[in-house]
C-alpha atoms as a PDB file:
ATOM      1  CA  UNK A   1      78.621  80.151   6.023  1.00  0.00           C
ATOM      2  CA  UNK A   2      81.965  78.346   4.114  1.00  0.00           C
ATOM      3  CA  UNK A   3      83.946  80.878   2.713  1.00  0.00           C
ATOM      4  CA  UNK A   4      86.791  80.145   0.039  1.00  0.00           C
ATOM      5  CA  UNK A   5      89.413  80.111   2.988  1.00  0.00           C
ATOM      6  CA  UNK A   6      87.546  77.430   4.979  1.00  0.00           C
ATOM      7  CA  UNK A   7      90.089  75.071   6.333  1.00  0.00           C
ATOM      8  CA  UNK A   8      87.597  72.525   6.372  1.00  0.00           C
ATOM      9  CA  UNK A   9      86.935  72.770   2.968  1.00  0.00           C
ATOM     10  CA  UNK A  10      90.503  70.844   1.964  1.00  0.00           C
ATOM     11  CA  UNK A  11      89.640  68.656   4.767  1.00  0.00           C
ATOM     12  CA  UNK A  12      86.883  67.517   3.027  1.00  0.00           C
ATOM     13  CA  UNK A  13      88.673  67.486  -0.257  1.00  0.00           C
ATOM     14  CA  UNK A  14      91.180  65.077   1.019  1.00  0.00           C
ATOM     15  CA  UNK A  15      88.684  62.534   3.197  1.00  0.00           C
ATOM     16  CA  UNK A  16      87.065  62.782  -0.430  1.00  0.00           C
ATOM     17  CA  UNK A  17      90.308  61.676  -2.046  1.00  0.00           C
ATOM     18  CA  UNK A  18      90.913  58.633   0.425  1.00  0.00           C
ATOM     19  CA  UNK A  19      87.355  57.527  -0.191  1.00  0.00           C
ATOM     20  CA  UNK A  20      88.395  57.519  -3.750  1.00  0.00           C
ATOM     21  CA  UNK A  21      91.035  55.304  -3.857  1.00  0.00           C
ATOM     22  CA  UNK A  22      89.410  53.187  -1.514  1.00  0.00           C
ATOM     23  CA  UNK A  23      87.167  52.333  -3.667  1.00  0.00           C
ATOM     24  CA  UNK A  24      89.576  52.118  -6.741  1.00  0.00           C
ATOM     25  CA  UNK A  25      91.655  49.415  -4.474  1.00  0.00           C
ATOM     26  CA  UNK A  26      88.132  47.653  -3.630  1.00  0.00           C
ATOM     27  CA  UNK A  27      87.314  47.321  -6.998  1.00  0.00           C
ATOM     28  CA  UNK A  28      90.121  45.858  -8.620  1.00  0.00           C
ATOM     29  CA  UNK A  29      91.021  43.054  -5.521  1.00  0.00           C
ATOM     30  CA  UNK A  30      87.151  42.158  -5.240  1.00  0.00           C
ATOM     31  CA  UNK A  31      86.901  41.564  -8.854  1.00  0.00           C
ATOM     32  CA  UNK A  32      90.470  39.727  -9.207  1.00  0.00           C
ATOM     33  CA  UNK A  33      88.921  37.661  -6.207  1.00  0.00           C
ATOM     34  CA  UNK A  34      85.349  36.791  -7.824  1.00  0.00           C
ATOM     35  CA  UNK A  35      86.979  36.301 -10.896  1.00  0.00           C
ATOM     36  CA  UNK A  36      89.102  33.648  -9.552  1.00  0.00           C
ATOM     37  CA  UNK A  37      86.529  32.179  -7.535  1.00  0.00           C
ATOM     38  CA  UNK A  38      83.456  31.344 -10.082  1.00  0.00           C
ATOM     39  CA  UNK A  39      83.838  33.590 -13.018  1.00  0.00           C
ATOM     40  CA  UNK A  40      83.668  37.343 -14.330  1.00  0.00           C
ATOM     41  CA  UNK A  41      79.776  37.747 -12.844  1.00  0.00           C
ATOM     42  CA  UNK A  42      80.937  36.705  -9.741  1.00  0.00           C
ATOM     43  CA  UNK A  43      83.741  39.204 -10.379  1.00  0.00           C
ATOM     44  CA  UNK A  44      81.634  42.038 -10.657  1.00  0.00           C
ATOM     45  CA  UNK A  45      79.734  41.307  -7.522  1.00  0.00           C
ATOM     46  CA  UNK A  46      83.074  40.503  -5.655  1.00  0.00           C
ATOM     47  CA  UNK A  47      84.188  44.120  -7.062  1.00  0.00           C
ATOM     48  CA  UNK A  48      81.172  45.796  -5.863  1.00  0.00           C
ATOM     49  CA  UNK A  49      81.640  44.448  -2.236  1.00  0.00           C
ATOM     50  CA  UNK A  50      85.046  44.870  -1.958  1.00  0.00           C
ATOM     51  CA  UNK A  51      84.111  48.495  -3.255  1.00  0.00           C
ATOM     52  CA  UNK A  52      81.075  49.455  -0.600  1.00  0.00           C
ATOM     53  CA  UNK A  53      83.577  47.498   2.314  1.00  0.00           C
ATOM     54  CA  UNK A  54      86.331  49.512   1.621  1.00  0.00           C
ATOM     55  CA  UNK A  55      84.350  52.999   1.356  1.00  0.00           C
ATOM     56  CA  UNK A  56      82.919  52.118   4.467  1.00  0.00           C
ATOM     57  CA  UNK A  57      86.119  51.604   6.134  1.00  0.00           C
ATOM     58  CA  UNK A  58      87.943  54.332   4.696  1.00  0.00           C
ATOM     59  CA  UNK A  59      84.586  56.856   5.686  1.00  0.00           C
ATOM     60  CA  UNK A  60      85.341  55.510   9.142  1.00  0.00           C
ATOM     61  CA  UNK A  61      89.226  56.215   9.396  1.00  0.00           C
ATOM     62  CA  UNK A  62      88.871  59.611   7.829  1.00  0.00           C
ATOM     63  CA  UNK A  63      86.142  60.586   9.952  1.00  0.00           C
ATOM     64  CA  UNK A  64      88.672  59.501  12.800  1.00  0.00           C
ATOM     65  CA  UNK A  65      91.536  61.918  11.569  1.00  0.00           C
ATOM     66  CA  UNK A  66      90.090  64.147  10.031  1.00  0.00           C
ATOM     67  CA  UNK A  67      86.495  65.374  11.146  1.00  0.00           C
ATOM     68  CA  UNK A  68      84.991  68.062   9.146  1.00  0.00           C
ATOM     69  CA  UNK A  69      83.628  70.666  11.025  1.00  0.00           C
ATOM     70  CA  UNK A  70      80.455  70.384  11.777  1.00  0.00           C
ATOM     71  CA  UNK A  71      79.831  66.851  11.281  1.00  0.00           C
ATOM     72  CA  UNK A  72      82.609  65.393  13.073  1.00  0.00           C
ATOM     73  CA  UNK A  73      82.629  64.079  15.957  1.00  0.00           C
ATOM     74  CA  UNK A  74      83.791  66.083  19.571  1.00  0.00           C
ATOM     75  CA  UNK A  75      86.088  64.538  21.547  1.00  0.00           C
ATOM     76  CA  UNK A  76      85.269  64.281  24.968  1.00  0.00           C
END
């Protein structure tokens, strides 16, 4: 059971946070790069990519770093 001290609990907070602005940064250069390439629809999808590729990538660093808990993985 998590208490309010739970060191993991910031841990999670801040792989959170990375995710985040992953995204953020996803968004805005897969949208500048549709946009330039065929148009504002193509913009959205490019943002959306960039967006999902860069959460994914992010999820995967963070989990590297900083595993939370549980659900991290054990070194061997």
């Amino acid at each position: 059971m998590a208490t309010t001290d739970d060191p993991g609990k910031y841990r999670n907070y801040l792989r959170y946070g990375i995710c985040a602005v992953a995204v953020m940064v996803g968004l805005k250069y897969g949208f500048d790069f549709g946009n330039q390439i065929s148009g504002p629809l193509m913009g959205v999808v490019g943002a959306l990519n960039g967006a999902l590729f860069c959460a994914l990538i992010s999820d995967f660093i963070a989990d590297r770093f900083l595993p939370s808990g549980e659900r991290g993985r054990k070194p061997r």
